[in-house]
N, C-alpha and C. Protein backbone atom coordinates (compact mmCIF):
# COMPACT_ATOMS: atom_id res chain seq x y z
N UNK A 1 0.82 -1.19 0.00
CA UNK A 1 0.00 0.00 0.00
C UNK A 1 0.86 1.25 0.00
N UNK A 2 1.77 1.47 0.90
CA UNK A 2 2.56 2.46 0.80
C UNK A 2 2.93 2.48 -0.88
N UNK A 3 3.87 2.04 -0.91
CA UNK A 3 3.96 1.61 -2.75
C UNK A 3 3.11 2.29 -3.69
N UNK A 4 1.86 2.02 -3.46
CA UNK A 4 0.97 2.23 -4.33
C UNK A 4 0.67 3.89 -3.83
N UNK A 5 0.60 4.30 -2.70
CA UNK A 5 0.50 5.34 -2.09
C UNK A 5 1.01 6.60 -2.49
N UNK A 6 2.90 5.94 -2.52
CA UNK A 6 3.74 6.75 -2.93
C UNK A 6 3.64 7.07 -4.41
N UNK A 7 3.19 6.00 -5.31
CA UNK A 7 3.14 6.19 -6.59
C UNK A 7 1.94 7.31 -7.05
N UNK A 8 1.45 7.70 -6.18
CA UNK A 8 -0.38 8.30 -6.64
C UNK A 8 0.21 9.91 -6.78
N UNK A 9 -0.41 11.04 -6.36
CA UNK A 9 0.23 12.34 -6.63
C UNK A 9 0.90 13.08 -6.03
N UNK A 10 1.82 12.32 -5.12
CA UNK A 10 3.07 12.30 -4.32
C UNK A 10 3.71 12.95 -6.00
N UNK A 11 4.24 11.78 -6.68
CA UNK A 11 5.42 11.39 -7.77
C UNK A 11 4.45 12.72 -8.81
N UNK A 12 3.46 12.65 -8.86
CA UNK A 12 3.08 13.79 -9.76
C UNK A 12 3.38 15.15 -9.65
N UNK A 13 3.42 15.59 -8.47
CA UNK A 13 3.73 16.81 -8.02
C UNK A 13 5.20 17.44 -8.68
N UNK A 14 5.78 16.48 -8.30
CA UNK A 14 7.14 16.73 -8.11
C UNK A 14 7.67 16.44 -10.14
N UNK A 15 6.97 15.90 -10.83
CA UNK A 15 7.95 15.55 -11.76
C UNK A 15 7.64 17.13 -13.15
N UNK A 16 8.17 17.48 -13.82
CA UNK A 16 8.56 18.37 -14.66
C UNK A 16 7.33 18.47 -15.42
N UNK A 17 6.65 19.67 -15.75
CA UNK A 17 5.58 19.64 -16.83
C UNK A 17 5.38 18.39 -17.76
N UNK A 18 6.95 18.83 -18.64
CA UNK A 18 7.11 17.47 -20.05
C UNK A 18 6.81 16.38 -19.95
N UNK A 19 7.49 16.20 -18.28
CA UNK A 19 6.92 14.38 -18.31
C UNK A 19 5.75 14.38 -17.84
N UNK A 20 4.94 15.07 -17.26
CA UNK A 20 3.61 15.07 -16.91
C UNK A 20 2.68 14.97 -17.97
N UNK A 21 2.83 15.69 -19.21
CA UNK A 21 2.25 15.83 -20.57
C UNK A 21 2.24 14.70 -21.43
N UNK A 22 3.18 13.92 -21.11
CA UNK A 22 3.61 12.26 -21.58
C UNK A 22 2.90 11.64 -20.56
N UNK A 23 2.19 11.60 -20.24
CA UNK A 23 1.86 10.80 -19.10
C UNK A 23 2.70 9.72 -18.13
N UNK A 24 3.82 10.33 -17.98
CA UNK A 24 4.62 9.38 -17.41
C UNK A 24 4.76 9.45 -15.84
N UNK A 25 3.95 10.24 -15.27
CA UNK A 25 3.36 10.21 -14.16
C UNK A 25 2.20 9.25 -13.69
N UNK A 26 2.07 8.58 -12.52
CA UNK A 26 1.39 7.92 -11.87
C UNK A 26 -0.12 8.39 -11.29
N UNK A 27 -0.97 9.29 -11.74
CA UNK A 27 -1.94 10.22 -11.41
C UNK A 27 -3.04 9.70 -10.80
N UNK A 28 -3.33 9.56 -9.74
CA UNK A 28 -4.56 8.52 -8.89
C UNK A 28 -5.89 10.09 -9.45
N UNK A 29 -5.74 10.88 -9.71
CA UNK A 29 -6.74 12.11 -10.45
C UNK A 29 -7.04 11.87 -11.88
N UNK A 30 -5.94 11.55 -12.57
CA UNK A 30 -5.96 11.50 -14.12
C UNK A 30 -6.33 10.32 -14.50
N UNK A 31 -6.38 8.97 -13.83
CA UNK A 31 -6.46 7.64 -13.75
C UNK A 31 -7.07 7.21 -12.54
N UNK A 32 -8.80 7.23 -13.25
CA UNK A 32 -9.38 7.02 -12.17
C UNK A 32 -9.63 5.16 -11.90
N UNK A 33 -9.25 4.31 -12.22
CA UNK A 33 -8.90 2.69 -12.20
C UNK A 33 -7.82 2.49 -10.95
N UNK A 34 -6.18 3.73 -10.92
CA UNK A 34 -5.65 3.64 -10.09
C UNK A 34 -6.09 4.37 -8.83
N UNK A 35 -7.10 5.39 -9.10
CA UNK A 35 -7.27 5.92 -7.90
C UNK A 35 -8.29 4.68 -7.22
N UNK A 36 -9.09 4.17 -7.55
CA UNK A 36 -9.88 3.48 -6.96
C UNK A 36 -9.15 1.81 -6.74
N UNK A 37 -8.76 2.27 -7.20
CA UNK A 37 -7.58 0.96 -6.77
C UNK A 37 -6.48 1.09 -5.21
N UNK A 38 -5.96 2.16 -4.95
CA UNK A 38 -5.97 2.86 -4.07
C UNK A 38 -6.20 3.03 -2.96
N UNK A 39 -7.97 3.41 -3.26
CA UNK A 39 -9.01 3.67 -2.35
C UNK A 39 -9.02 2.34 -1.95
N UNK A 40 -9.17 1.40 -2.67
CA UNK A 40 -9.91 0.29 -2.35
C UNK A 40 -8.87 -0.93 -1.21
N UNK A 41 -7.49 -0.92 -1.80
CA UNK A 41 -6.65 -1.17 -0.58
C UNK A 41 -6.63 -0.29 0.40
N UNK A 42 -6.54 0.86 0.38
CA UNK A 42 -6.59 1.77 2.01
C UNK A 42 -7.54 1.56 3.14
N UNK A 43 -9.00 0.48 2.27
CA UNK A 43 -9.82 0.82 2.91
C UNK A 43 -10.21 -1.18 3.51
N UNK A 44 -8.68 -1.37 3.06
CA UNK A 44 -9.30 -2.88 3.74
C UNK A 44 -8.74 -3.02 5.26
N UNK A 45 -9.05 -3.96 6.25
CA UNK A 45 -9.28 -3.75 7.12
C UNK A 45 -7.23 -4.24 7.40
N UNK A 46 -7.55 -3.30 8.30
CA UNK A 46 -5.87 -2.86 8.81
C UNK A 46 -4.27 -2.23 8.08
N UNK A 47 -5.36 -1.65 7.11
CA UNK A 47 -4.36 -0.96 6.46
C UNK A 47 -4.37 0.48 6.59
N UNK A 48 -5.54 0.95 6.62
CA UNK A 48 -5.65 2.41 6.89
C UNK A 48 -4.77 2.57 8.34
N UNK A 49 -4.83 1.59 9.04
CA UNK A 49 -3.86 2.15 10.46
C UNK A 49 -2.33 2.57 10.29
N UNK A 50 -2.16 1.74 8.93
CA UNK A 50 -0.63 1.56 8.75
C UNK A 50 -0.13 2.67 7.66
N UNK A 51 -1.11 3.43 7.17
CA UNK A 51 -0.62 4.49 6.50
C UNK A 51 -0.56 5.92 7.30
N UNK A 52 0.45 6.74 6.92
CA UNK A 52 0.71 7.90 7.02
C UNK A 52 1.44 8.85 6.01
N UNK A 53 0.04 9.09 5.35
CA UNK A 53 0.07 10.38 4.01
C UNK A 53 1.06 11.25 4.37
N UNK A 54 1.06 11.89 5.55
CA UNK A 54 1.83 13.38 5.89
C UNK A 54 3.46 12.86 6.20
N UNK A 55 3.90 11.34 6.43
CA UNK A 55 4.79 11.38 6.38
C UNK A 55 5.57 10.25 5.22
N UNK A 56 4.97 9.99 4.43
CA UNK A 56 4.87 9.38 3.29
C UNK A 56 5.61 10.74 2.28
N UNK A 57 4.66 11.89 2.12
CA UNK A 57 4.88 12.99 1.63
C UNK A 57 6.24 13.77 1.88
N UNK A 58 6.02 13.98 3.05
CA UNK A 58 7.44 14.63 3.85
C UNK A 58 8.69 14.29 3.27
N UNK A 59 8.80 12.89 3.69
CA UNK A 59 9.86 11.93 3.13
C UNK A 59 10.41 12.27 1.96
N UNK A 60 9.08 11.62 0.96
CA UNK A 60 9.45 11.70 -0.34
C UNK A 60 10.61 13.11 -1.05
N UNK A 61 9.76 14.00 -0.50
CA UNK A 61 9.84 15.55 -1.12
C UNK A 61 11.23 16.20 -0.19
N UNK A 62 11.39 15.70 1.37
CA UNK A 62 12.91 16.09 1.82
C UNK A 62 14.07 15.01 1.55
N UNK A 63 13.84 14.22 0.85
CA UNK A 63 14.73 13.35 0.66
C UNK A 63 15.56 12.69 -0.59
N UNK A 64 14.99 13.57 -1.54
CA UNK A 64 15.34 12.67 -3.26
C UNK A 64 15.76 14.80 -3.36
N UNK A 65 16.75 15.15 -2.72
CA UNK A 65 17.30 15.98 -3.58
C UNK A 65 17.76 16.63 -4.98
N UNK A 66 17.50 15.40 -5.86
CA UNK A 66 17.83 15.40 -7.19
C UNK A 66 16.50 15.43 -7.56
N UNK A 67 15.22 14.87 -7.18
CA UNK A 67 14.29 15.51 -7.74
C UNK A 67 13.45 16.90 -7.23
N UNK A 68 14.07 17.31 -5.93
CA UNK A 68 13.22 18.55 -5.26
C UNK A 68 14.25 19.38 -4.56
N UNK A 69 15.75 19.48 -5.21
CA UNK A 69 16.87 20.54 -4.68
C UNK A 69 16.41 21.34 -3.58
N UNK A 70 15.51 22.22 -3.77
CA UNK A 70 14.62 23.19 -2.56
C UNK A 70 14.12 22.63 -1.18
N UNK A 71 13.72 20.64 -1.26
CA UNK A 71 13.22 20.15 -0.53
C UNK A 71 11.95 21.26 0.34
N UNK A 72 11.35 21.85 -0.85
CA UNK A 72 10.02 22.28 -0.47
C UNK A 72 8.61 20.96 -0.64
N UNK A 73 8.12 20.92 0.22
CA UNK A 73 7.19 20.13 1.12
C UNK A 73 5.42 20.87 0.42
N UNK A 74 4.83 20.40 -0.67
CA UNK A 74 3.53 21.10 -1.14
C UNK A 74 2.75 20.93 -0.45
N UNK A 75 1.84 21.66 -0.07
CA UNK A 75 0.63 21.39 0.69
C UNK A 75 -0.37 20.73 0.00
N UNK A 76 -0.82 20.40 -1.50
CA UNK A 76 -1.75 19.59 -1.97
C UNK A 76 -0.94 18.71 -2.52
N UNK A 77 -1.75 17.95 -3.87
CA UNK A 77 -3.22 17.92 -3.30
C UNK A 77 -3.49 16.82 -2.53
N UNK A 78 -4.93 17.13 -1.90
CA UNK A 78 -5.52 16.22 -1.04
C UNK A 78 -6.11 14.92 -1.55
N UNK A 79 -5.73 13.96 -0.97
CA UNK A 79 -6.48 12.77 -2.10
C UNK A 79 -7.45 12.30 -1.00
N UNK A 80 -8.60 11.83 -0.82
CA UNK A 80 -9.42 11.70 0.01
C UNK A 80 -9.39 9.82 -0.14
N UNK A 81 -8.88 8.71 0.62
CA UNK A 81 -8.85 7.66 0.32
C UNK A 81 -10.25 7.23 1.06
N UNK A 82 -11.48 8.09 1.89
CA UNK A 82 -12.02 7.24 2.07
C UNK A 82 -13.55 7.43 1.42
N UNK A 83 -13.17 8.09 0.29
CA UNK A 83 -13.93 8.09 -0.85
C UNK A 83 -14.50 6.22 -1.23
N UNK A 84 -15.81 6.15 -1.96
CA UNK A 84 -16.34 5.45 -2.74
C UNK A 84 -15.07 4.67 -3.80
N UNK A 85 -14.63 3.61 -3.80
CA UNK A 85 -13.45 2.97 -4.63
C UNK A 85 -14.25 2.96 -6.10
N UNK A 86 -15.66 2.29 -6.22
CA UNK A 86 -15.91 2.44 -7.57
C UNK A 86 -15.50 1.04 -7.95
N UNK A 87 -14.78 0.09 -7.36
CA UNK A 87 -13.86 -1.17 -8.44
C UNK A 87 -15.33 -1.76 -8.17
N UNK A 88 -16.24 -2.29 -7.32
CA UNK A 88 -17.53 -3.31 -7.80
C UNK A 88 -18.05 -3.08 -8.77
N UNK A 89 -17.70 -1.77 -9.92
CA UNK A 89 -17.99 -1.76 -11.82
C UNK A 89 -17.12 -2.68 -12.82
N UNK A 90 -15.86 -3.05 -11.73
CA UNK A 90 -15.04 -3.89 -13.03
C UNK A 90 -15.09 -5.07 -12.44
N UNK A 91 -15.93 -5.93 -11.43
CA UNK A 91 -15.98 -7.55 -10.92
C UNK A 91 -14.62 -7.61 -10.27
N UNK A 92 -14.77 -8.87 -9.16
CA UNK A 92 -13.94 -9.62 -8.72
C UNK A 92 -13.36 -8.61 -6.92
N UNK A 93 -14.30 -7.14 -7.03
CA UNK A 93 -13.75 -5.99 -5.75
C UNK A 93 -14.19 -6.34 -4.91
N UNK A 94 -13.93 -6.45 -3.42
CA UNK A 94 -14.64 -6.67 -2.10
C UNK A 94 -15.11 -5.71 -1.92
């Protein structure tokens, strides 16, 4: 979950217009299959205890100097994981 966590708009924030325009970003907003994919692990039972967004974020953004020199820390965006997942439209979702 973290994994998947870190991949959502953590990695978007941070990467360069160009590659954003290529879609070579991970966008749990732009790709709504991964966002509810997401949602839908965060929300199984004992995983939401084991996440922490604010320091998931932190991390990411003070620590990969080569992608955030400034190690400025964004305040969005907010991803709301305990949103509706949506996966019981594609079969096989708990």
């Amino acid at each position: 979950m973290v994994g998947r966590a870190r991949g959502g708009d953590t990695f978007l924030t941070s990467l360069p217009p160009q590659r954003r325009a290529t879609g070579a970003a991970s966008s749990t907003s732009s790709r709504p299959n991964l966002g509810g994919f997401t949602r839908e692990l965060y929300q199984l039972p004992g995983v939401r205890e084991t996440v922490r967004m604010d320091h998931i974020k932190r991390h990411y953004f003070e620590s990969h100097g080569d992608v955030n020199p400034t190690r400025i820390v964004p305040l969005g965006p907010e991803i709301d994981l305990d949103a509706p997942h949506g996966r019981e439209r594609i079969g096989n979702a708990g």
